[in-house]
Protein backbone atom coordinates (compact mmCIF):
# COMPACT_ATOMS: atom_id res chain seq x y z
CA UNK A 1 -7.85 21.24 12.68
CA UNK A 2 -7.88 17.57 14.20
CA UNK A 3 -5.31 15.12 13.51
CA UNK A 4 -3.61 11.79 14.62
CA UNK A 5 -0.43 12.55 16.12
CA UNK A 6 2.47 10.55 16.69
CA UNK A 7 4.61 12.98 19.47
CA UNK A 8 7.28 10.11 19.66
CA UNK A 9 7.38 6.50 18.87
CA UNK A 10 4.58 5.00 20.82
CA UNK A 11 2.98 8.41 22.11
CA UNK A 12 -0.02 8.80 19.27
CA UNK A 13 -3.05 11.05 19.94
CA UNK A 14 -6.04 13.01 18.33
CA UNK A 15 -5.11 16.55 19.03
CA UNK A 16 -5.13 20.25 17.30
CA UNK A 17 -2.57 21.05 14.64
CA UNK A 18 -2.86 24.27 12.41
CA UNK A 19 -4.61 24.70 9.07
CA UNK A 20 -2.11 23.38 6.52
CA UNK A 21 -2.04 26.02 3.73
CA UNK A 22 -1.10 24.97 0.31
CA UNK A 23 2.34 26.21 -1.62
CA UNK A 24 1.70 28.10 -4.69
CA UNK A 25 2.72 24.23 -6.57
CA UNK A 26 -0.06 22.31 -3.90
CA UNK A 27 -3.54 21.75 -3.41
CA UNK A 28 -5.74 21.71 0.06
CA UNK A 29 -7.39 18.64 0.25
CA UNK A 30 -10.54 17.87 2.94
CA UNK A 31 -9.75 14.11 3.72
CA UNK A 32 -12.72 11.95 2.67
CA UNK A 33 -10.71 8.28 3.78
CA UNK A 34 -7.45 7.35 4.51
CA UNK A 35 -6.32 3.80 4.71
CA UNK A 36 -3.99 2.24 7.83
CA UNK A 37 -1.77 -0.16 6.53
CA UNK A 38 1.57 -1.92 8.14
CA UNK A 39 3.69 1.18 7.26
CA UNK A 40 1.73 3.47 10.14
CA UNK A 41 2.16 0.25 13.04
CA UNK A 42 6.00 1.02 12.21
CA UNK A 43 5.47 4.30 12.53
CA UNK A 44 4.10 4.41 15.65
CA UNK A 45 6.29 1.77 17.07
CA UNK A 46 9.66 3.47 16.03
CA UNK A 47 10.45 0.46 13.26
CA UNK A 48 11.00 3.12 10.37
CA UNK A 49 14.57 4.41 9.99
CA UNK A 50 12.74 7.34 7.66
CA UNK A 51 10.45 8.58 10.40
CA UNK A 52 10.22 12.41 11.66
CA UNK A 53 8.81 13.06 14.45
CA UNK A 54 5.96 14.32 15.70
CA UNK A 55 4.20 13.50 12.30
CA UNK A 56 0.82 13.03 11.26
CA UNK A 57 0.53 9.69 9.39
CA UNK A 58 -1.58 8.86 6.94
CA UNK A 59 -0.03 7.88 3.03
CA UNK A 60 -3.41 6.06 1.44
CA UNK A 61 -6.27 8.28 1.32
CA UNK A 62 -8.44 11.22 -1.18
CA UNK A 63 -10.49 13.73 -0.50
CA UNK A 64 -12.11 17.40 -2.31
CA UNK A 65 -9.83 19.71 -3.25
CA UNK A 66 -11.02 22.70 -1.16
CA UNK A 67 -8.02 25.26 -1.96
CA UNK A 68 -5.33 25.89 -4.68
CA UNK A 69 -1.75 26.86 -4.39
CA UNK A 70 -0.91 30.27 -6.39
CA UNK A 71 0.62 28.77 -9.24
CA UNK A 72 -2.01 26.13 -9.84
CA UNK A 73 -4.81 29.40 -9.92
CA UNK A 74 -2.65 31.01 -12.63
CA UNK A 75 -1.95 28.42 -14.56
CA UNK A 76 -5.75 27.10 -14.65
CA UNK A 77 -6.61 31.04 -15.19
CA UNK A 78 -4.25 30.91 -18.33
CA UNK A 79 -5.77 28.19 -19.71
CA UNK A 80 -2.82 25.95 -18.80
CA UNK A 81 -5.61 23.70 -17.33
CA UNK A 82 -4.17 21.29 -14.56
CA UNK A 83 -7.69 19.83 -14.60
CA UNK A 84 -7.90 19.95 -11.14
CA UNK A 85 -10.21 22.57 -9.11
CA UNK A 86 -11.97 23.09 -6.16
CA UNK A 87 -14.22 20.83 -5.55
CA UNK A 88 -12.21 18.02 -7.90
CA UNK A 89 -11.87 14.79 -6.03
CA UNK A 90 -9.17 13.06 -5.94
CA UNK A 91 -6.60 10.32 -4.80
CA UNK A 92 -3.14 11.24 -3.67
CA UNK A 93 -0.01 8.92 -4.46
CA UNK A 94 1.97 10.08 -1.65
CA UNK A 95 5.51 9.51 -2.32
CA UNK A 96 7.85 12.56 -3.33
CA UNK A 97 11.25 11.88 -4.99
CA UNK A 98 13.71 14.63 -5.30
CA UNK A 99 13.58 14.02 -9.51
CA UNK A 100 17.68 14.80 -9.50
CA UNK A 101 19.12 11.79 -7.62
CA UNK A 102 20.89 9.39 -10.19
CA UNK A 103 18.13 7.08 -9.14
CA UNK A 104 15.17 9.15 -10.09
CA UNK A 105 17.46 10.02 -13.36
CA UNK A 106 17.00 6.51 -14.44
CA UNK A 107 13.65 5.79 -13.99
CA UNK A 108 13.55 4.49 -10.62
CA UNK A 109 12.26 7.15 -8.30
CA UNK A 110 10.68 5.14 -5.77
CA UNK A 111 14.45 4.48 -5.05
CA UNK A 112 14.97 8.04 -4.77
CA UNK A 113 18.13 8.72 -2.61
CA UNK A 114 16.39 11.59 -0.71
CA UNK A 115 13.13 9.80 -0.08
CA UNK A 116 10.22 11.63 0.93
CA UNK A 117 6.50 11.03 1.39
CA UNK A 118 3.45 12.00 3.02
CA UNK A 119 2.46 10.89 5.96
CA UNK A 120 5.99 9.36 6.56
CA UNK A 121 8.60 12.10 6.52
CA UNK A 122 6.10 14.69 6.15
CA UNK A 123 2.53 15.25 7.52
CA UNK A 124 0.09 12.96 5.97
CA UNK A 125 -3.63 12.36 5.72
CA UNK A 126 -5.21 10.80 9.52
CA UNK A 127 -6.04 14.71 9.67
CA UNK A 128 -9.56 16.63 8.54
CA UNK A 129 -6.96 18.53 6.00
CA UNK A 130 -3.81 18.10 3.83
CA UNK A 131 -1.63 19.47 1.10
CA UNK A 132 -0.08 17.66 -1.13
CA UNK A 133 1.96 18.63 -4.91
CA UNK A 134 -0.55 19.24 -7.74
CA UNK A 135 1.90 16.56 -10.04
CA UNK A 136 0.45 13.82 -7.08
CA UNK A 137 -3.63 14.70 -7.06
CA UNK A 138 -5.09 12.26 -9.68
CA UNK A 139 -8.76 13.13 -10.92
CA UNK A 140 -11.24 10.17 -9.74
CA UNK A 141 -14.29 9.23 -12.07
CA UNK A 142 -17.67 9.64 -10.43
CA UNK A 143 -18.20 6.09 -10.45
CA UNK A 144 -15.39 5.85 -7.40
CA UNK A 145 -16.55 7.11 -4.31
CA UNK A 146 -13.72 8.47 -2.11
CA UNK A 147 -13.56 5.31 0.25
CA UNK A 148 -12.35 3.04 -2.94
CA UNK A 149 -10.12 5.45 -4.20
CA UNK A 150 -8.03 5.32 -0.64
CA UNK A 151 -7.27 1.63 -2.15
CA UNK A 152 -5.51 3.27 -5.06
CA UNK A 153 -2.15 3.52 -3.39
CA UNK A 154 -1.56 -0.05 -1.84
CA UNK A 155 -3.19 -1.65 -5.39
CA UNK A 156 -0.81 0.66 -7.07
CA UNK A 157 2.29 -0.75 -4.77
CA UNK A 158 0.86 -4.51 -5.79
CA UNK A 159 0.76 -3.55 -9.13
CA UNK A 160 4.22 -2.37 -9.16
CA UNK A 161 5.05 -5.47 -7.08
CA UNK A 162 3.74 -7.76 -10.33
CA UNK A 163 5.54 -5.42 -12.76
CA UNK A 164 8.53 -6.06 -11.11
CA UNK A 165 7.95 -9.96 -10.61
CA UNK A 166 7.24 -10.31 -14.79
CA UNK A 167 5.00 -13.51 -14.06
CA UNK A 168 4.12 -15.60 -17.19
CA UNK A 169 0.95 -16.71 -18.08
CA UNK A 170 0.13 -20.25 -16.48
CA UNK A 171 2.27 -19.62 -13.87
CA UNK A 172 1.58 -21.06 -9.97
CA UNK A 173 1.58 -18.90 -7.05
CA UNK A 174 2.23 -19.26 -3.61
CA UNK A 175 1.28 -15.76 -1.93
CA UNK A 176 2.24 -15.99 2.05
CA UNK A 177 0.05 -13.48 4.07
CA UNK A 178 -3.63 -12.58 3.02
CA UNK A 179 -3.84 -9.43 5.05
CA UNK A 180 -4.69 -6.16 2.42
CA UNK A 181 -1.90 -6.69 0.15
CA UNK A 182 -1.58 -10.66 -0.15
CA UNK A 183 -5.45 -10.38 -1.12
CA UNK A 184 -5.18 -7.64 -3.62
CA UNK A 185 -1.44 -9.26 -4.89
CA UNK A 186 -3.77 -12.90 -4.97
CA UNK A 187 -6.39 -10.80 -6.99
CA UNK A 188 -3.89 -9.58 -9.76
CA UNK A 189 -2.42 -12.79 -10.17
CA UNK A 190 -5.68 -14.63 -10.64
CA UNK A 191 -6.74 -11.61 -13.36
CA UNK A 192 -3.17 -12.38 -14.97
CA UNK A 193 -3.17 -15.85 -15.96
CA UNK A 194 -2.07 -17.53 -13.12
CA UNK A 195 -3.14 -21.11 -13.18
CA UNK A 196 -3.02 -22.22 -9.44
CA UNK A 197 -3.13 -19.85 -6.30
CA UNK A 198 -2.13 -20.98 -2.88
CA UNK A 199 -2.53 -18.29 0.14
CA UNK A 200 -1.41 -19.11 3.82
CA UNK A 201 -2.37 -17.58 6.72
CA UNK A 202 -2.66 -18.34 10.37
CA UNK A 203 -5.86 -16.28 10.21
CA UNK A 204 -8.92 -18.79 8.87
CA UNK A 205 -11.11 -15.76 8.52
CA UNK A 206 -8.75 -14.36 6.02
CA UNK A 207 -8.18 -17.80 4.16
CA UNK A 208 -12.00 -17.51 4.10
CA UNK A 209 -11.95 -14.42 2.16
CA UNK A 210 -8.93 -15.65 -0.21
CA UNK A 211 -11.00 -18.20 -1.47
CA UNK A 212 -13.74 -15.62 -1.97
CA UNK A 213 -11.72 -13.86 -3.74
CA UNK A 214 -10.17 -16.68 -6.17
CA UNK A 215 -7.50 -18.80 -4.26
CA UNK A 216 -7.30 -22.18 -5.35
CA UNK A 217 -6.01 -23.61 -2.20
CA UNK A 218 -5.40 -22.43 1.25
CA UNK A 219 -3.38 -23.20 4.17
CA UNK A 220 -2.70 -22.21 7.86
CA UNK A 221 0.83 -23.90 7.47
CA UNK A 222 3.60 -23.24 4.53
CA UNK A 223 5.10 -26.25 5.82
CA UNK A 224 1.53 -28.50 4.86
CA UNK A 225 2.21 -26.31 1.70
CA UNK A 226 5.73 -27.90 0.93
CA UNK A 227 4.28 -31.54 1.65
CA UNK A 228 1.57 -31.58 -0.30
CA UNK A 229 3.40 -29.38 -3.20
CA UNK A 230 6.64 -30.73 -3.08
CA UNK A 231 7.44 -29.48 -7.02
CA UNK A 232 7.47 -26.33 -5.65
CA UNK A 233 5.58 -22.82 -7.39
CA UNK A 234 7.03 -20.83 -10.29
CA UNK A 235 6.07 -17.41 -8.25
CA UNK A 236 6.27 -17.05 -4.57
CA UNK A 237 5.19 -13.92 -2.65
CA UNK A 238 6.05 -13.22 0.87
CA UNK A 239 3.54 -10.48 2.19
CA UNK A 240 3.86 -10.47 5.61
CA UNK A 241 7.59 -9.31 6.27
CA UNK A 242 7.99 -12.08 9.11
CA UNK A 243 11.68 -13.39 8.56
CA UNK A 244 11.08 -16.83 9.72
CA UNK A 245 7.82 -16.90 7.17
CA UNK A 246 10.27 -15.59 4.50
CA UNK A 247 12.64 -18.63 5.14
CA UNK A 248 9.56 -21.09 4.82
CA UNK A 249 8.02 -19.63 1.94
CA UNK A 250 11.55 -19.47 -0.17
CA UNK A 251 12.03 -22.91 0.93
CA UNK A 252 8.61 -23.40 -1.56
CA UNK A 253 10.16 -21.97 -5.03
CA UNK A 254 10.32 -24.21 -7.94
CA UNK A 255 13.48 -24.46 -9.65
CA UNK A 256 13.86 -21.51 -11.84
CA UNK A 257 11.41 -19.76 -9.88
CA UNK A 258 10.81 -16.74 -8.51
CA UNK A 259 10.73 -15.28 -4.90
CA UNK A 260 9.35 -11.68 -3.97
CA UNK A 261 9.88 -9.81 -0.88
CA UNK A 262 7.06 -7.55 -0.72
CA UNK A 263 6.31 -7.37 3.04
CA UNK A 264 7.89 -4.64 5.11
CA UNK A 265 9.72 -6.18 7.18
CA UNK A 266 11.92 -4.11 10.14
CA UNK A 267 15.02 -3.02 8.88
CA UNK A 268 16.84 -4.85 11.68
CA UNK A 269 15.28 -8.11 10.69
CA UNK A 270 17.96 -10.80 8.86
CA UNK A 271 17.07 -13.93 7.09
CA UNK A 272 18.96 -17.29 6.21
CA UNK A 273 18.89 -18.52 2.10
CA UNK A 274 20.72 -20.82 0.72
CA UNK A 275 22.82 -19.30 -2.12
CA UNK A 276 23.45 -23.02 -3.37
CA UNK A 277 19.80 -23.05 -3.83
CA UNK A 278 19.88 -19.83 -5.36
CA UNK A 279 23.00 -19.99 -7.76
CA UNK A 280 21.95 -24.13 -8.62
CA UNK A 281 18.42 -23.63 -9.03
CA UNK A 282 18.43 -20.11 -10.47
CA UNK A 283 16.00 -18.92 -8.64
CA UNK A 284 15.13 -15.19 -8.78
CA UNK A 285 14.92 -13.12 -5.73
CA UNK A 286 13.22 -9.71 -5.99
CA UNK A 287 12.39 -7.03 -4.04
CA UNK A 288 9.40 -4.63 -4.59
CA UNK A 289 9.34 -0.77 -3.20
CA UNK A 290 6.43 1.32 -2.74
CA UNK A 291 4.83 2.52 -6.26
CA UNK A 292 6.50 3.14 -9.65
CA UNK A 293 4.70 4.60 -12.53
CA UNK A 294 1.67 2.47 -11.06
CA UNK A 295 -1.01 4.31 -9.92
CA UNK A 296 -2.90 5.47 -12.96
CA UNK A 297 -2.73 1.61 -13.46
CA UNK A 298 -4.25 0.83 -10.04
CA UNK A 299 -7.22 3.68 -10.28
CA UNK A 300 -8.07 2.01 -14.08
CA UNK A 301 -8.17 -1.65 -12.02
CA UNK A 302 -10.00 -0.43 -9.17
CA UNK A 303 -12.63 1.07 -11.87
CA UNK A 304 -13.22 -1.34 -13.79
CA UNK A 305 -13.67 -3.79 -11.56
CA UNK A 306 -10.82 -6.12 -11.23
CA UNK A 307 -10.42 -5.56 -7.32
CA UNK A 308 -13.06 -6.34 -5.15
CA UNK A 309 -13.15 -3.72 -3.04
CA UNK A 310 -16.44 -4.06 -0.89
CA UNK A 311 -14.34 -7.53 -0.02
CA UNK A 312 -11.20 -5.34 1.23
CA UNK A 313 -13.12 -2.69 2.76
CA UNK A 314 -14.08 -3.97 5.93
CA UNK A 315 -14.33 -1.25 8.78
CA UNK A 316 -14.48 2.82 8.39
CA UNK A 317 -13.72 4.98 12.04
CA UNK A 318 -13.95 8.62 12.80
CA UNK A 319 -10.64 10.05 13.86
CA UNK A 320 -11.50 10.03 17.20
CA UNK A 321 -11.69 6.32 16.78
CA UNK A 322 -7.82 5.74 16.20
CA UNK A 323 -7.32 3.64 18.94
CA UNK A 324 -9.62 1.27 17.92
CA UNK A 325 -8.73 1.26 14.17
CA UNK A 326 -5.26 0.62 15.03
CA UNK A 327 -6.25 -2.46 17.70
CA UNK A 328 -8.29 -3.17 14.33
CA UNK A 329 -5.45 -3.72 12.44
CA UNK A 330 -2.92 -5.48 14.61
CA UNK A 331 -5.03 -8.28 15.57
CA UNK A 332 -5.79 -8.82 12.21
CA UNK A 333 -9.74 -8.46 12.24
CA UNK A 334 -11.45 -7.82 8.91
CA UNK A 335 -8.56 -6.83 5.86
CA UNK A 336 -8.83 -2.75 5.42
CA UNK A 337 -9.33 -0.05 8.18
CA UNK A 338 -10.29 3.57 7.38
CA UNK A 339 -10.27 6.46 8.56
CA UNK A 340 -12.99 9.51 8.00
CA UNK A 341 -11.26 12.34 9.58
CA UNK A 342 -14.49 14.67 8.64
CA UNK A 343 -16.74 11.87 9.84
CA UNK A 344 -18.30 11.91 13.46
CA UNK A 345 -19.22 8.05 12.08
CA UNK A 346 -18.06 5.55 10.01
């Protein structure tokens, strides 16, 4: 089969892999769409201490079940129905804790201490096939059509992002960054209660499409944000994991606010607070990881209509198109890029 290949950081082609073929716990999916988000650009530039290489990326994406491990048949043959068959489509949350790490003990598995997921340290989705766990293939309504449901895994990671930031109703929001996730992250708040949403971005195009999408105020400049807010905002959200937009946006947090790191930023990066600001004004910092219990969640959003997706969907590539997806994506033009790997079109 045809996949995107990453031989070595910054070595990525389209080339033949073999058929994946599932373990008697896994399904074979066909790939219908898979998203390319930040996490792949650190892939393929060698920012991601969790990397294996070569790998096939690829973590936000669904597709047709087309094969069933062994022990899926049987149990579906015993009536122990999994509800999942051939010809089932579904969306894929892609992470894989161990489930016996003292973090995935207590609840928090997207902490896991042996962290695995696909299309990160295993073989993902930018490929016509993949298998994934049965426990991860989540049955999609027919009123989702397979391009939506590759949102489901970064809504799911904002929706863990606002379970872990515990905003109030009538709260104000600063969210830095309206790439994919500031825009679906501004799109939750605004469903939530918030009362006033502020998005910055150097890109006008994409302040253009926060406003279509519900901010109250945009900027190109968190420090215009600071003079013309000087009070500060009870909830501020960096999503763009660039440290010296990190210091800026803190700098906007009302006292006894809150401040989330939700961009992925590298894991060399370092960042200057002031812990007199932080121990004076009690300000909460948080930090947000992957998904958490949050995907069922996101798939019920996406259905019913709370995210926007035909505003987040913006450009849809064959494979053989990868290049271009990925030039796409880091010059910031449009907000989502997919893939079709069993597309000759998009």
């Amino acid at each position: 089969m045809r996949a995107v290949i990453i031989d070595t950081p910054g070595n990525i082609r389209v080339g033949e892999v073999p058929d994946p073929v599932p373990l008697p716990d896994e399904l074979l999916i066909r790939v219908g769409a898979c998203g390319l988000c930040g996490t792949d650009l650190h892939l393929i530039d060698g920012d991601s201490p969790l990397a294996r290489y070569p790998l096939v990326p690829g973590h936000e994406f669904a597709g047709e079940v087309v094969a069933l491990g062994s022990n899926v048949a049987q149990m579906n043959e015993a009536g122990e129905k999994t509800g999942v068959k051939v010809g089932s489509r579904v969306a894929i949350e892609p992470n894989l804790p161990c489930g016996h790490c003292e973090q995935c003990r207590t609840g928090h598995e997207n902490l896991c201490l042996h962290y695995e997921a696909l299309g990160v340290t295993r073989n993902g989705a930018l490929a016509e096939y993949v298998t994934v766990p049965v426990s991860k293939a989540y049955l999609l309504p027919d009123t989702l059509s397979l391009r939506e449901a590759a949102l489901i895994e970064p809504v799911s990671c904002a929706v863990h992002g606002m379970h872990s930031l515990q905003p109030r109703s009538g709260d104000t929001f600063l969210i830095v960054g309206a790439g994919t996730m500031g825009l679906l992250l501004l799109q939750l708040a605004r469903r939530g209660g918030a009362s006033r949403i502020t998005v910055v971005d150097t890109n006008e195009k994409r302040l253009a499409r926060a406003e279509q999408l519900g901010a109250t105020h945009t900027y190109t400049s968190i420090q215009q944000v600071i003079k013309e807010e000087p009070g500060g905002f009870h909830c501020v959200i960096d999503a763009t994991g660039v440290a010296v937009a990190i210091e800026q946006a803190f700098m906007a947090v009302k006292r006894g606010g809150k401040f989330m790191m939700f961009g992925v930023a590298p894991h060399e990066a370092r960042v200057s607070l002031s812990p007199f600001r932080i121990y004076n004004e009690e300000i909460t910092i948080v930090g947000s990881m992957a998904v958490l219990f949050s995907f069922q969640a996101a798939l019920d959003l996406i259905n019913a209509g709370v995210i926007d997706t035909q505003a987040i969907l913006t450009a849809a590539l064959p494979l053989t198109d990868i290049e271009r997806a990925l030039s796409l994506v880091r010059r910031g033009e449009g907000v989502k890029t997919l893939i079709l790997p069993n597309s000759q079109e998009g």
